[in-house]
PDB file of N, CA and C in Angstrom:
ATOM      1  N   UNK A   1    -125.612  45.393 -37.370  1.00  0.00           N
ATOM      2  CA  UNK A   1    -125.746  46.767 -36.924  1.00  0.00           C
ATOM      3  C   UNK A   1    -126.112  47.635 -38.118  1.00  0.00           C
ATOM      4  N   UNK A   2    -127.291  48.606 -37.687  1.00  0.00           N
ATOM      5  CA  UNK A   2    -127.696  49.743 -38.836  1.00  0.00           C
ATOM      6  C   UNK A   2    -126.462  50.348 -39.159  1.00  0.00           C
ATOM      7  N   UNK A   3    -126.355  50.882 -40.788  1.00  0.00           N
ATOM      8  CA  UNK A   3    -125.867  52.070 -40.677  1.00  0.00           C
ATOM      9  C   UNK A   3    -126.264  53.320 -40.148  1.00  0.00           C
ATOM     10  N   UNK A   4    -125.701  54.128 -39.574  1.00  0.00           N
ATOM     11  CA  UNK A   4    -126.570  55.326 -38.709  1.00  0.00           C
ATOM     12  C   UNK A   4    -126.421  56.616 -39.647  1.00  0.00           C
ATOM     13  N   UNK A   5    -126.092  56.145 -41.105  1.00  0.00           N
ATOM     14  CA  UNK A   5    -125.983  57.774 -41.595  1.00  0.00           C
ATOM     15  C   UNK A   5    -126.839  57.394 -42.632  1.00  0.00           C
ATOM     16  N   UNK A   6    -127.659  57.000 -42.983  1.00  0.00           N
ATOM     17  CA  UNK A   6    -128.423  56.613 -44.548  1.00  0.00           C
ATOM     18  C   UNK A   6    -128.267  57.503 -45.990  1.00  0.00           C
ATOM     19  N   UNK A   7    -128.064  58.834 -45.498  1.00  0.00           N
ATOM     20  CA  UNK A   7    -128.388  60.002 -46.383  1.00  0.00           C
ATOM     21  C   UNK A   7    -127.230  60.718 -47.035  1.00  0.00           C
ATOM     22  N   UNK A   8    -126.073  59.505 -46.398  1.00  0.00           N
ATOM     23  CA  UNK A   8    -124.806  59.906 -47.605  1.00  0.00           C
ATOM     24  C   UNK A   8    -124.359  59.541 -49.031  1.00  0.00           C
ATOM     25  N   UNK A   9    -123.895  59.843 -49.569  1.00  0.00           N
ATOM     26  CA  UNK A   9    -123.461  59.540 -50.700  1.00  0.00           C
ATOM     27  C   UNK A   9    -123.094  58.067 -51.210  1.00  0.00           C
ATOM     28  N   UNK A  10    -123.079  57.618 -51.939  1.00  0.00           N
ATOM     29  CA  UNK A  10    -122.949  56.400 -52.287  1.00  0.00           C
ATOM     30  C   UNK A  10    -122.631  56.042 -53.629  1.00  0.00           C
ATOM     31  N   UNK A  11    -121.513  55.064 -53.502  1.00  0.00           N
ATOM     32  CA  UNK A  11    -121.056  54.843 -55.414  1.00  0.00           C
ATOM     33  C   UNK A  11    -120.350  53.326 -55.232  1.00  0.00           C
ATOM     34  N   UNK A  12    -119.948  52.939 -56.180  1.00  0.00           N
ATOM     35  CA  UNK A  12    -119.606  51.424 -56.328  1.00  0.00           C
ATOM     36  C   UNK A  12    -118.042  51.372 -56.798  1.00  0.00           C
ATOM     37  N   UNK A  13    -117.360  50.480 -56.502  1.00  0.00           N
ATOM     38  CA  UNK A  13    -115.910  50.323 -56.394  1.00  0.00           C
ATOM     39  C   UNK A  13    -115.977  49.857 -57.438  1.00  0.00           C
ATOM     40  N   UNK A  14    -114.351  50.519 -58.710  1.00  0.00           N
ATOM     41  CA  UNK A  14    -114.270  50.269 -59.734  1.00  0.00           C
ATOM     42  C   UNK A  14    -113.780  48.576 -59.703  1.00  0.00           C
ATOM     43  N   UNK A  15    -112.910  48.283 -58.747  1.00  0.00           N
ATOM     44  CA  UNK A  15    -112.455  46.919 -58.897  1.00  0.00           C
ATOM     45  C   UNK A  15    -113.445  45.590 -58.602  1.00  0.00           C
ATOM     46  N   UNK A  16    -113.923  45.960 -57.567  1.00  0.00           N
ATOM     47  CA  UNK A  16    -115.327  44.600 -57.150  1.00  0.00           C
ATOM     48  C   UNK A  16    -116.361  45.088 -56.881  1.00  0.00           C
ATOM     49  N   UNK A  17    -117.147  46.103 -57.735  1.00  0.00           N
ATOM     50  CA  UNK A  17    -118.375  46.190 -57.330  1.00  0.00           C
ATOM     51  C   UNK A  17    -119.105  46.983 -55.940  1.00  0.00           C
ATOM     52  N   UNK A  18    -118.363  46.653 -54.986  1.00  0.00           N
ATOM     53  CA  UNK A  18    -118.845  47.186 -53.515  1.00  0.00           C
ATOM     54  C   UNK A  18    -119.743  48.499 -53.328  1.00  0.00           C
ATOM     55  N   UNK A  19    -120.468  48.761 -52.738  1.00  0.00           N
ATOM     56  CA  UNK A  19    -120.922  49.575 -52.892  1.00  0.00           C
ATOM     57  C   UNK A  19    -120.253  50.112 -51.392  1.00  0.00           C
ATOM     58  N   UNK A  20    -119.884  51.745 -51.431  1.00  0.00           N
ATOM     59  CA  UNK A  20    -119.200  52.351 -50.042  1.00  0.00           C
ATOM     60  C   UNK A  20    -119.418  53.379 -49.948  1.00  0.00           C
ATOM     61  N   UNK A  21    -119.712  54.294 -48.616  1.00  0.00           N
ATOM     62  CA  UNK A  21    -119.693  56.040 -48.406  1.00  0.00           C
ATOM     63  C   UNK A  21    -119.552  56.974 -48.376  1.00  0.00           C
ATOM     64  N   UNK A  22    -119.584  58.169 -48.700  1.00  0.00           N
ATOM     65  CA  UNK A  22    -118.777  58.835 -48.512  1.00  0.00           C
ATOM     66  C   UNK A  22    -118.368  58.732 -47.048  1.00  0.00           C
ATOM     67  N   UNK A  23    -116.864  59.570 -47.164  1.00  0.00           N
ATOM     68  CA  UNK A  23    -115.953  59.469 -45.939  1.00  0.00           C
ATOM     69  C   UNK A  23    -115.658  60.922 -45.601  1.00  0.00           C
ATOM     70  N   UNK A  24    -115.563  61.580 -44.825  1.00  0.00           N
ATOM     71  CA  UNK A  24    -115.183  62.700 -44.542  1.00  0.00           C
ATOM     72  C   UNK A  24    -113.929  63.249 -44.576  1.00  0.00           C
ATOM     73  N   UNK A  25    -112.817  62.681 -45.050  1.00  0.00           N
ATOM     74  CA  UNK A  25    -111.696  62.737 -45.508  1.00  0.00           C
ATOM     75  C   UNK A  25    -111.224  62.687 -47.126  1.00  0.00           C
ATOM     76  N   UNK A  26    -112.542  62.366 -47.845  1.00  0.00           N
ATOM     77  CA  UNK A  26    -112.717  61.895 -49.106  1.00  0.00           C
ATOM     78  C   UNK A  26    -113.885  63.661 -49.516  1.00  0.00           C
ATOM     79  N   UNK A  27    -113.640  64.232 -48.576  1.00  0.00           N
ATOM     80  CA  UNK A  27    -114.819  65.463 -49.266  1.00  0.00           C
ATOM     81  C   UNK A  27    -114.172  66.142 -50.069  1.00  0.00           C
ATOM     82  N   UNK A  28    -112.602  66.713 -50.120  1.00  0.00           N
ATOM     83  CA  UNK A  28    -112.270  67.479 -51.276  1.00  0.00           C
ATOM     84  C   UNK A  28    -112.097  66.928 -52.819  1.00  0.00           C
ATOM     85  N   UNK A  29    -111.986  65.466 -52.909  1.00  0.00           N
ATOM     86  CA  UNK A  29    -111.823  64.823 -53.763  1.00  0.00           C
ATOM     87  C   UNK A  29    -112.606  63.391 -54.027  1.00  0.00           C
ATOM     88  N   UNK A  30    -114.262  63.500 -53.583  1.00  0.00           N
ATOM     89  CA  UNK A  30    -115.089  62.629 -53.508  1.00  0.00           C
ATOM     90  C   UNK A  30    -115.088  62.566 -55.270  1.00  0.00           C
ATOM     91  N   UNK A  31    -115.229  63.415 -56.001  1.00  0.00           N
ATOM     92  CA  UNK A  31    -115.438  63.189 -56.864  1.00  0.00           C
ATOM     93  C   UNK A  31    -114.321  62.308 -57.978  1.00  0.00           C
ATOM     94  N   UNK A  32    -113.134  62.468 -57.697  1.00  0.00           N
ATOM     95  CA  UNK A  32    -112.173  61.327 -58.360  1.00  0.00           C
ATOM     96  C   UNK A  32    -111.933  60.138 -57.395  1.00  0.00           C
ATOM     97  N   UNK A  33    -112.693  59.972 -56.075  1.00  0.00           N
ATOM     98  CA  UNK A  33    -112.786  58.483 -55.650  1.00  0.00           C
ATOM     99  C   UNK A  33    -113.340  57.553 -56.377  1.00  0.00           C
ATOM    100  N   UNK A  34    -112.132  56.300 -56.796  1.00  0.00           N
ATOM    101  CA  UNK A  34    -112.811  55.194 -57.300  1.00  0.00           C
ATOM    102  C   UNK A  34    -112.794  54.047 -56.822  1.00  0.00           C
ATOM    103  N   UNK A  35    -112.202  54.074 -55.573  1.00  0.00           N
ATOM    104  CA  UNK A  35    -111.993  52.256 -55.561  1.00  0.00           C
ATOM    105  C   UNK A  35    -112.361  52.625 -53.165  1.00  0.00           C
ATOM    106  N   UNK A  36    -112.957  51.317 -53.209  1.00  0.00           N
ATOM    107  CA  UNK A  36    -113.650  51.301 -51.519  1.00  0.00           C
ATOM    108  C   UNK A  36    -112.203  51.023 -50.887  1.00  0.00           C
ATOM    109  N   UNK A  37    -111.095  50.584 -50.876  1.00  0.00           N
ATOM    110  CA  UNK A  37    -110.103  50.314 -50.237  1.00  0.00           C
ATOM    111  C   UNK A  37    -108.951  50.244 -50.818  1.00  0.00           C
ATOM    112  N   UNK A  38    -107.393  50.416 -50.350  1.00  0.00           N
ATOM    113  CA  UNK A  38    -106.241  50.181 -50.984  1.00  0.00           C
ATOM    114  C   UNK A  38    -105.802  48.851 -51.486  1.00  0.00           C
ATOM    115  N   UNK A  39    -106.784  48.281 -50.822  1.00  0.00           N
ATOM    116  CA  UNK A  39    -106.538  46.339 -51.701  1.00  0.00           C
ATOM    117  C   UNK A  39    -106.798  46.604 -52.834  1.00  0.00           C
ATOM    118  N   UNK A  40    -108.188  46.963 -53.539  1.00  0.00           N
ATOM    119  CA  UNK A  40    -108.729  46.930 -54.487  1.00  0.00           C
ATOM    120  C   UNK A  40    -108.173  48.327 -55.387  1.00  0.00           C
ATOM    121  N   UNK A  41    -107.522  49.510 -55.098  1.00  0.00           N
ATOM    122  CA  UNK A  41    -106.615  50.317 -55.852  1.00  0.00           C
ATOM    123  C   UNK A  41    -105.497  49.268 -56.083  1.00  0.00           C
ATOM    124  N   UNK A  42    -104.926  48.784 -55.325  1.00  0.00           N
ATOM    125  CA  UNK A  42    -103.362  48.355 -55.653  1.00  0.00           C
ATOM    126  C   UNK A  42    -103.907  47.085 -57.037  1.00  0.00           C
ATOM    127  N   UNK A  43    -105.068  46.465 -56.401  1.00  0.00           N
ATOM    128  CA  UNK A  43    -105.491  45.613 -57.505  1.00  0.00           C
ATOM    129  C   UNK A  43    -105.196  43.998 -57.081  1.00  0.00           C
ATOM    130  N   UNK A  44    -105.146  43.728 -55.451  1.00  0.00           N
ATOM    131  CA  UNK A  44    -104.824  42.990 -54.543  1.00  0.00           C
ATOM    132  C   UNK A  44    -106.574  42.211 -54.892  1.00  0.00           C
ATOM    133  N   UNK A  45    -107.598  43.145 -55.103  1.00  0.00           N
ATOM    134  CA  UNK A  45    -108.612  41.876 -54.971  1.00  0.00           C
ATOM    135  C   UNK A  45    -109.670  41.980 -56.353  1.00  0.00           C
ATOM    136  N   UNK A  46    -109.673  42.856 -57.363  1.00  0.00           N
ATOM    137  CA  UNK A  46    -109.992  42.931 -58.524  1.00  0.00           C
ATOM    138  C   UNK A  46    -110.430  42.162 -59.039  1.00  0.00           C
ATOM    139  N   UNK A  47    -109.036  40.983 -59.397  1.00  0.00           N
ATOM    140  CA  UNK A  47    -109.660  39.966 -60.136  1.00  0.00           C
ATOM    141  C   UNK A  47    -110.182  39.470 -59.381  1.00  0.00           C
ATOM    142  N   UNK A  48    -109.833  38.602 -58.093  1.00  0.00           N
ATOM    143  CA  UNK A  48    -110.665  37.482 -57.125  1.00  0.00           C
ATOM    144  C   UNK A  48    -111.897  37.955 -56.945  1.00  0.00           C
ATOM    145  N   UNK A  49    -112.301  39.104 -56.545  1.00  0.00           N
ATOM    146  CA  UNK A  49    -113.854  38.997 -56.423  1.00  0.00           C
ATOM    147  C   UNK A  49    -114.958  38.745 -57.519  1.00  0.00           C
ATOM    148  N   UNK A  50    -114.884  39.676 -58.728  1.00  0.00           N
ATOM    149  CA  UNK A  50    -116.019  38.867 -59.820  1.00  0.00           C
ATOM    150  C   UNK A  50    -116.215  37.378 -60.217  1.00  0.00           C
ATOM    151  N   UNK A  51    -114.913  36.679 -59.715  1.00  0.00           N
ATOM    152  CA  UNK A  51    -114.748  35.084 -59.537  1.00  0.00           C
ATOM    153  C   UNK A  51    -115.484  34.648 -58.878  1.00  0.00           C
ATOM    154  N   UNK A  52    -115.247  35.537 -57.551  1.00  0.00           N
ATOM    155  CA  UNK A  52    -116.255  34.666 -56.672  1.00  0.00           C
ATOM    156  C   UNK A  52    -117.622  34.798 -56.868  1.00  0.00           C
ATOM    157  N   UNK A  53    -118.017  35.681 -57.190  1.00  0.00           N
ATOM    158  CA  UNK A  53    -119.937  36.228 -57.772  1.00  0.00           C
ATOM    159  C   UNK A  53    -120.162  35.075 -58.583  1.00  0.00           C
ATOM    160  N   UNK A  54    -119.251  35.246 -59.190  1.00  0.00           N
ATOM    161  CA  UNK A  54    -119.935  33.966 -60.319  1.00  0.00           C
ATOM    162  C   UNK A  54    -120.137  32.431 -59.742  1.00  0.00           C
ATOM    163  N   UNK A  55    -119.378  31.929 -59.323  1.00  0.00           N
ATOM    164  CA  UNK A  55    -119.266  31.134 -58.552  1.00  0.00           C
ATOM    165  C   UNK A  55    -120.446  30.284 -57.577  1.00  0.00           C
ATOM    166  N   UNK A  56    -120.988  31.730 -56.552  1.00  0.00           N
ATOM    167  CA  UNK A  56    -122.008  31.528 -56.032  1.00  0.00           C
ATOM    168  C   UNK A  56    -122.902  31.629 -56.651  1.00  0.00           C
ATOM    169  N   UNK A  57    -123.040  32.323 -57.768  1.00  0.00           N
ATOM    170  CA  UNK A  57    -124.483  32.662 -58.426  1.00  0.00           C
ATOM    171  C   UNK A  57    -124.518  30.629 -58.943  1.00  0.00           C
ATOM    172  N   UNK A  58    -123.694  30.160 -59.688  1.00  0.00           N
ATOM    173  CA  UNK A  58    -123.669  28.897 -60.112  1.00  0.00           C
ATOM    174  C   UNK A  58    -123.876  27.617 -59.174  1.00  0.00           C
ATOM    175  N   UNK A  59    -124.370  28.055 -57.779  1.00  0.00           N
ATOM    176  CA  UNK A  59    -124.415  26.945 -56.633  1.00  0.00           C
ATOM    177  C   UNK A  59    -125.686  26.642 -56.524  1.00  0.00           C
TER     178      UNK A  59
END
């Protein structure tokens, strides 16, 4: 499925890379958003994901 908003904002998660949207709940403080989800704030998937990049890139 498309995304249906193309023309929003966009930045990359400090912990894995992700790239995610702005959110409309995130407008007063878009600008100190750093991380796409509370897994990756708490630091639940940080390390595991650049593991896995590498990983596949090596297959």
């Amino acid at each position: 499925m498309a995304h249906r908003k193309p023309h929003l904002p966009e930045k990359a998660c400090a912990a894995c890379g992700r790239r995610f949207a702005w959110r409309k709940k995130w407008a007063r403080d878009w600008g100190t958003v750093r991380y796409c989800s509370e897994a990756c704030r708490d630091g639940r998937y940080g390390a595991a994901r650049p593991a896995a990049g590498k990983a596949a890139k090596n297959a």
